[in-house]
C-alpha atoms as a PDB file:
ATOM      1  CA  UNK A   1       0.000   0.000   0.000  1.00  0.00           C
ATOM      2  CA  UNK A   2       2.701   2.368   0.896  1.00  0.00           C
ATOM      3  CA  UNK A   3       4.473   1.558  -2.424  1.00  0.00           C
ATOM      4  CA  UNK A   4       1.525   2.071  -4.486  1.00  0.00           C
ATOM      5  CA  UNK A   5       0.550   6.143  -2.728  1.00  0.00           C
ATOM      6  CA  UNK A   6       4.462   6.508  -3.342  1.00  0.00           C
ATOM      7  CA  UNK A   7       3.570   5.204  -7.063  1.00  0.00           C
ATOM      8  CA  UNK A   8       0.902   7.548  -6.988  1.00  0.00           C
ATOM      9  CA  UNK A   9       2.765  10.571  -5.559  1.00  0.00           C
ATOM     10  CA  UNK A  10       5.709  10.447  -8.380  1.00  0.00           C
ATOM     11  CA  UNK A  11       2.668   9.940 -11.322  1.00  0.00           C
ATOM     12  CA  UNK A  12       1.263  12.959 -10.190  1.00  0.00           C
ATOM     13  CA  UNK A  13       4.214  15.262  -9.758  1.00  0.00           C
ATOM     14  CA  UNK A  14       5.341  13.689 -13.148  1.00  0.00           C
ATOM     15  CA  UNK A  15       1.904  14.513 -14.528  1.00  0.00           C
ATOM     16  CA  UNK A  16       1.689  18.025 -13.084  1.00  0.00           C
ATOM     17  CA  UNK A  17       5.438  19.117 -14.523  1.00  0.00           C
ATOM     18  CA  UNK A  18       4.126  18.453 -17.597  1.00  0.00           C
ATOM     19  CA  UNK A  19       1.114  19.978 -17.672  1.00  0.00           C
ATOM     20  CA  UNK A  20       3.224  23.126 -16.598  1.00  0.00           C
ATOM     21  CA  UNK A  21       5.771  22.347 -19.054  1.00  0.00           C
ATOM     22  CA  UNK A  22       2.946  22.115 -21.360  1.00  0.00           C
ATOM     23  CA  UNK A  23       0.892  25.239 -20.872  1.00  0.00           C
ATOM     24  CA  UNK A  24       4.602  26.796 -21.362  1.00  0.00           C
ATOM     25  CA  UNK A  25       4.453  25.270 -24.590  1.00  0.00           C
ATOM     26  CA  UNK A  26       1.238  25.942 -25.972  1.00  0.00           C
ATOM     27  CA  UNK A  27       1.911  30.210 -24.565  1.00  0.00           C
ATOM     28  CA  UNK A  28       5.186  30.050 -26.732  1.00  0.00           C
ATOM     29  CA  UNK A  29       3.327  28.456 -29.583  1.00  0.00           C
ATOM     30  CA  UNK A  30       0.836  31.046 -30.305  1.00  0.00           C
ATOM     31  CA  UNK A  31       3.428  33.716 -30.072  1.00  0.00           C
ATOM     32  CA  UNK A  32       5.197  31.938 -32.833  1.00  0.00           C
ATOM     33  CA  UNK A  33       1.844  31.621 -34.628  1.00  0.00           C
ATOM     34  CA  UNK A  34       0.598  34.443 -34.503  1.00  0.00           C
ATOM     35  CA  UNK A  35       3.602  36.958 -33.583  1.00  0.00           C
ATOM     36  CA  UNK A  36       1.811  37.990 -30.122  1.00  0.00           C
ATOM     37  CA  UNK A  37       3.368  36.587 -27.088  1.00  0.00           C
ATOM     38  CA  UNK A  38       0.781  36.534 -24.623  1.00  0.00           C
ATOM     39  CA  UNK A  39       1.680  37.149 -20.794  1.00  0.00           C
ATOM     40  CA  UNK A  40       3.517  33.578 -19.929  1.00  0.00           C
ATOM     41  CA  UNK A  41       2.292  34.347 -16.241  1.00  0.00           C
ATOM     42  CA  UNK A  42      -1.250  35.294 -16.672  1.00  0.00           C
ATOM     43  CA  UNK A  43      -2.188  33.034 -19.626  1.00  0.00           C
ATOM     44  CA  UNK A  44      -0.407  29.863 -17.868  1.00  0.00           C
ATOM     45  CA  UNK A  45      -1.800  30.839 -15.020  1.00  0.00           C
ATOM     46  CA  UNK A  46      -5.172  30.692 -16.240  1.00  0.00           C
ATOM     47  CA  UNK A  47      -4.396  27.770 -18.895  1.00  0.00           C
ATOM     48  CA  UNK A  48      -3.184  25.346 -15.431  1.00  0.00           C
ATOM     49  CA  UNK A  49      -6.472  26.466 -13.028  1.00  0.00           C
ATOM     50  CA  UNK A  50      -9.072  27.685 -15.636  1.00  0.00           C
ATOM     51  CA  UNK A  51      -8.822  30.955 -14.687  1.00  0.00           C
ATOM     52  CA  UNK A  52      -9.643  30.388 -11.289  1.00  0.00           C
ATOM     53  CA  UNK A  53      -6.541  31.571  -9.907  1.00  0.00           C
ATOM     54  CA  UNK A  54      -7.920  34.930  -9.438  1.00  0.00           C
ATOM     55  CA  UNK A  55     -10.578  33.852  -7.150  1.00  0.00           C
ATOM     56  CA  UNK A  56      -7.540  32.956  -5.005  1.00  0.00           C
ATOM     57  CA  UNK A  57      -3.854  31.755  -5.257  1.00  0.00           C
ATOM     58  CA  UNK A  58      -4.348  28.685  -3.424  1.00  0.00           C
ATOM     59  CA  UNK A  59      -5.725  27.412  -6.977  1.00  0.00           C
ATOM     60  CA  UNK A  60      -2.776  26.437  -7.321  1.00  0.00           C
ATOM     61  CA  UNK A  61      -2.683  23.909  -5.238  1.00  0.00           C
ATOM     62  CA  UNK A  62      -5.917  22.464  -5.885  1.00  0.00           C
ATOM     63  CA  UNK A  63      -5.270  20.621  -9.474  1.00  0.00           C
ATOM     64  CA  UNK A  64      -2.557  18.581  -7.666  1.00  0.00           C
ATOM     65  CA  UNK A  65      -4.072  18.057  -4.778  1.00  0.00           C
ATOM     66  CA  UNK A  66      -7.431  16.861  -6.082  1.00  0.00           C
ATOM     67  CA  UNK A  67      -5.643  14.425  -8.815  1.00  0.00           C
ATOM     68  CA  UNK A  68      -3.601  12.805  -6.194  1.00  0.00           C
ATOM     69  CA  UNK A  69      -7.371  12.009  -4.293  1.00  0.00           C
ATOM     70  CA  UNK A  70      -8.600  11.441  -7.174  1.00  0.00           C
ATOM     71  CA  UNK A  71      -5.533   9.003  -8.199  1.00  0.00           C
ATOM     72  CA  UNK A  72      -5.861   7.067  -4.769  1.00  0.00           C
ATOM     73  CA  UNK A  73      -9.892   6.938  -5.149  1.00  0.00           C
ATOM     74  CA  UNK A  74      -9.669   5.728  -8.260  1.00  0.00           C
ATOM     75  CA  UNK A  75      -6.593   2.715  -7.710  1.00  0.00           C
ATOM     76  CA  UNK A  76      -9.257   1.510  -4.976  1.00  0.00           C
ATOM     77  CA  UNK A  77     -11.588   0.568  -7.879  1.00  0.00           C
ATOM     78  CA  UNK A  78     -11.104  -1.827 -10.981  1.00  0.00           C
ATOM     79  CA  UNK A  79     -10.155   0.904 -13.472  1.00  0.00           C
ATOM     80  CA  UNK A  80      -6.733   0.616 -14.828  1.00  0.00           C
ATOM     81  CA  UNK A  81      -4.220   2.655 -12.894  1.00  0.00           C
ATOM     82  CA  UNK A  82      -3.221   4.214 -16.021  1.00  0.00           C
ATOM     83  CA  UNK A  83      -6.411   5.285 -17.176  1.00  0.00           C
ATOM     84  CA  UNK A  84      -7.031   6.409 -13.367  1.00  0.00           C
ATOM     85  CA  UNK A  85      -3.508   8.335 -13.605  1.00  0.00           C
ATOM     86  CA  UNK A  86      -5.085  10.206 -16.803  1.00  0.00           C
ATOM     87  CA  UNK A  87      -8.108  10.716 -15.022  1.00  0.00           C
ATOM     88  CA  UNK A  88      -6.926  11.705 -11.581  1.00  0.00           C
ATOM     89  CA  UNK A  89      -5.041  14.896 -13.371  1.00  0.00           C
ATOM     90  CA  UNK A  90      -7.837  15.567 -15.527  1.00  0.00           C
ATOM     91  CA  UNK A  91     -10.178  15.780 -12.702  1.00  0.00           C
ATOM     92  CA  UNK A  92      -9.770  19.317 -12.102  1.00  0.00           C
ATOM     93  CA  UNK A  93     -10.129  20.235 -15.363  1.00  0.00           C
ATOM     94  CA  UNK A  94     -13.329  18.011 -15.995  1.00  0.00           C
ATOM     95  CA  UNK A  95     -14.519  19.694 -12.567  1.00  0.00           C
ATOM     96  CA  UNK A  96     -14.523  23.337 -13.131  1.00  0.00           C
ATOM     97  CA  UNK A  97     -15.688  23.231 -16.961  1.00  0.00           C
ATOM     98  CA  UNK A  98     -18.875  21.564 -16.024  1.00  0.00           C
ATOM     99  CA  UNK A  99     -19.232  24.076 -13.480  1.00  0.00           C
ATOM    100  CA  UNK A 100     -18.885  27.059 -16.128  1.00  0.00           C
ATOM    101  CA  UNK A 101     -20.872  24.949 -18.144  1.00  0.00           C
ATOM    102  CA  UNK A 102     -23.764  24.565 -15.619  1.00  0.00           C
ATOM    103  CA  UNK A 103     -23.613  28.004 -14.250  1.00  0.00           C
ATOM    104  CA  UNK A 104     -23.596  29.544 -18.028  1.00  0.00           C
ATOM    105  CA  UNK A 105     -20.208  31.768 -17.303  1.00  0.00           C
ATOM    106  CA  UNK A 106     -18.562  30.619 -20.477  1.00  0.00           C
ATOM    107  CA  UNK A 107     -15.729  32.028 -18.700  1.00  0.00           C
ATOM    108  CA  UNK A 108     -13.363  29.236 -20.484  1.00  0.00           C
ATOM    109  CA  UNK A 109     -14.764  28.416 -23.569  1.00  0.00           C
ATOM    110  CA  UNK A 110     -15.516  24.698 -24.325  1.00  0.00           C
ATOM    111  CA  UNK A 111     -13.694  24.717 -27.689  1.00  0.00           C
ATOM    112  CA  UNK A 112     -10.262  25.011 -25.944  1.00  0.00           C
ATOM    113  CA  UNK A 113     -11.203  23.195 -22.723  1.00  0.00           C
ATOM    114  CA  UNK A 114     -12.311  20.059 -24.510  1.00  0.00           C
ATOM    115  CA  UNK A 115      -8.579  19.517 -26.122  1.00  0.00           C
ATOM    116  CA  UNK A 116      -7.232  21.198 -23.152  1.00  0.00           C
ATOM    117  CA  UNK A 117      -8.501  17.953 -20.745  1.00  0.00           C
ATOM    118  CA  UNK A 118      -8.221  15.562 -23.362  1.00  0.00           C
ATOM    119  CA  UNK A 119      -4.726  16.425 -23.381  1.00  0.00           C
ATOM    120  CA  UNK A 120      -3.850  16.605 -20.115  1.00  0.00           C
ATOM    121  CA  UNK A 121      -5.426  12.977 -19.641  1.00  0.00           C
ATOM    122  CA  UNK A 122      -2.830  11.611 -22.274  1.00  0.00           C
ATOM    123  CA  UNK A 123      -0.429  13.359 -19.909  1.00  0.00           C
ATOM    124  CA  UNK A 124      -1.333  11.689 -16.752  1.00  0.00           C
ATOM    125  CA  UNK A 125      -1.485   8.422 -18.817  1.00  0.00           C
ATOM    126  CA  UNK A 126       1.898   8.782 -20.079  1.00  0.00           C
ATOM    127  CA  UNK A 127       2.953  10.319 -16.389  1.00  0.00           C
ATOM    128  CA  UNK A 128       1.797   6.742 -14.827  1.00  0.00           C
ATOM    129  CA  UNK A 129       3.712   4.925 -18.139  1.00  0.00           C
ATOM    130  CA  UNK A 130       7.122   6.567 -17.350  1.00  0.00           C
ATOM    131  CA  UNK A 131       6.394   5.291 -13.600  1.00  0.00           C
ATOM    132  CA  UNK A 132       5.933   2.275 -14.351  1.00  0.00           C
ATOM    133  CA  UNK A 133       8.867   1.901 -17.046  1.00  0.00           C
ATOM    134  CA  UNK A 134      11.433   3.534 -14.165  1.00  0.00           C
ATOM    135  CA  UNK A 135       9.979   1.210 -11.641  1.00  0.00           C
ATOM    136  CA  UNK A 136      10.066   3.941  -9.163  1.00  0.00           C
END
């Protein structure tokens, strides 16, 4: 049991470095594109907690925090631990769109959250892959 939260721990660090290494990416990107830079800060920033960073920094603790629950939750059950890895990081994510969706904010629109999560899930899958290939 110990080994497997330990297991857990290191797939969602893992996970969450590249999601931040991947908002990075995606902020350079469209500068490239489009020869506008946006604020690396303030659009990461909002990219990583859906803009709900402003309500209050501790946002930033909350994707990590509520994948690693969600990670342990989930390895209690019969789902695979790497599609509970992909779904553990994406919880957040899943989380506060359906709340914009169901209060009618639109504060992040759906057409970038949809890849947005989708991505991130192949990130916590992979995140749980390298784990398991290290045998950490």
């Amino acid at each position: 049991m110990k080994n497997q939260i330990r297991q857990i721990a290191i797939a969602c660090i893992l996970g969450y470095i590249l999601v931040v290494a991947s908002a990075v990416a995606v902020s350079i990107i469209i500068g490239l594109v489009t020869g506008y830079f946006p604020s690396l800060a303030l659009f990461t920033l909002v990219l990583l907690t859906f803009g709900f960073v402003w309500l209050h920094p501790i946002f930033l603790a909350v994707p990590p925090v509520l994948a690693f629950s969600m990670m342990v939750f989930l390895s209690k059950t019969s789902i695979n631990k790497r599609v509970a890895a992909g779904a553990g990081i994406a919880s957040y994510y899943i989380l506060i769109e359906l709340i914009y969706l169901i209060s009618g904010t639109g504060d992040f629109p759906i057409e970038v959250a949809i890849p947005w999560i989708f991505w991130v899930f192949i990130l916590g899958y992979a995140s749980s892959v390298m784990v398991d290939k290290l045998e950490l």
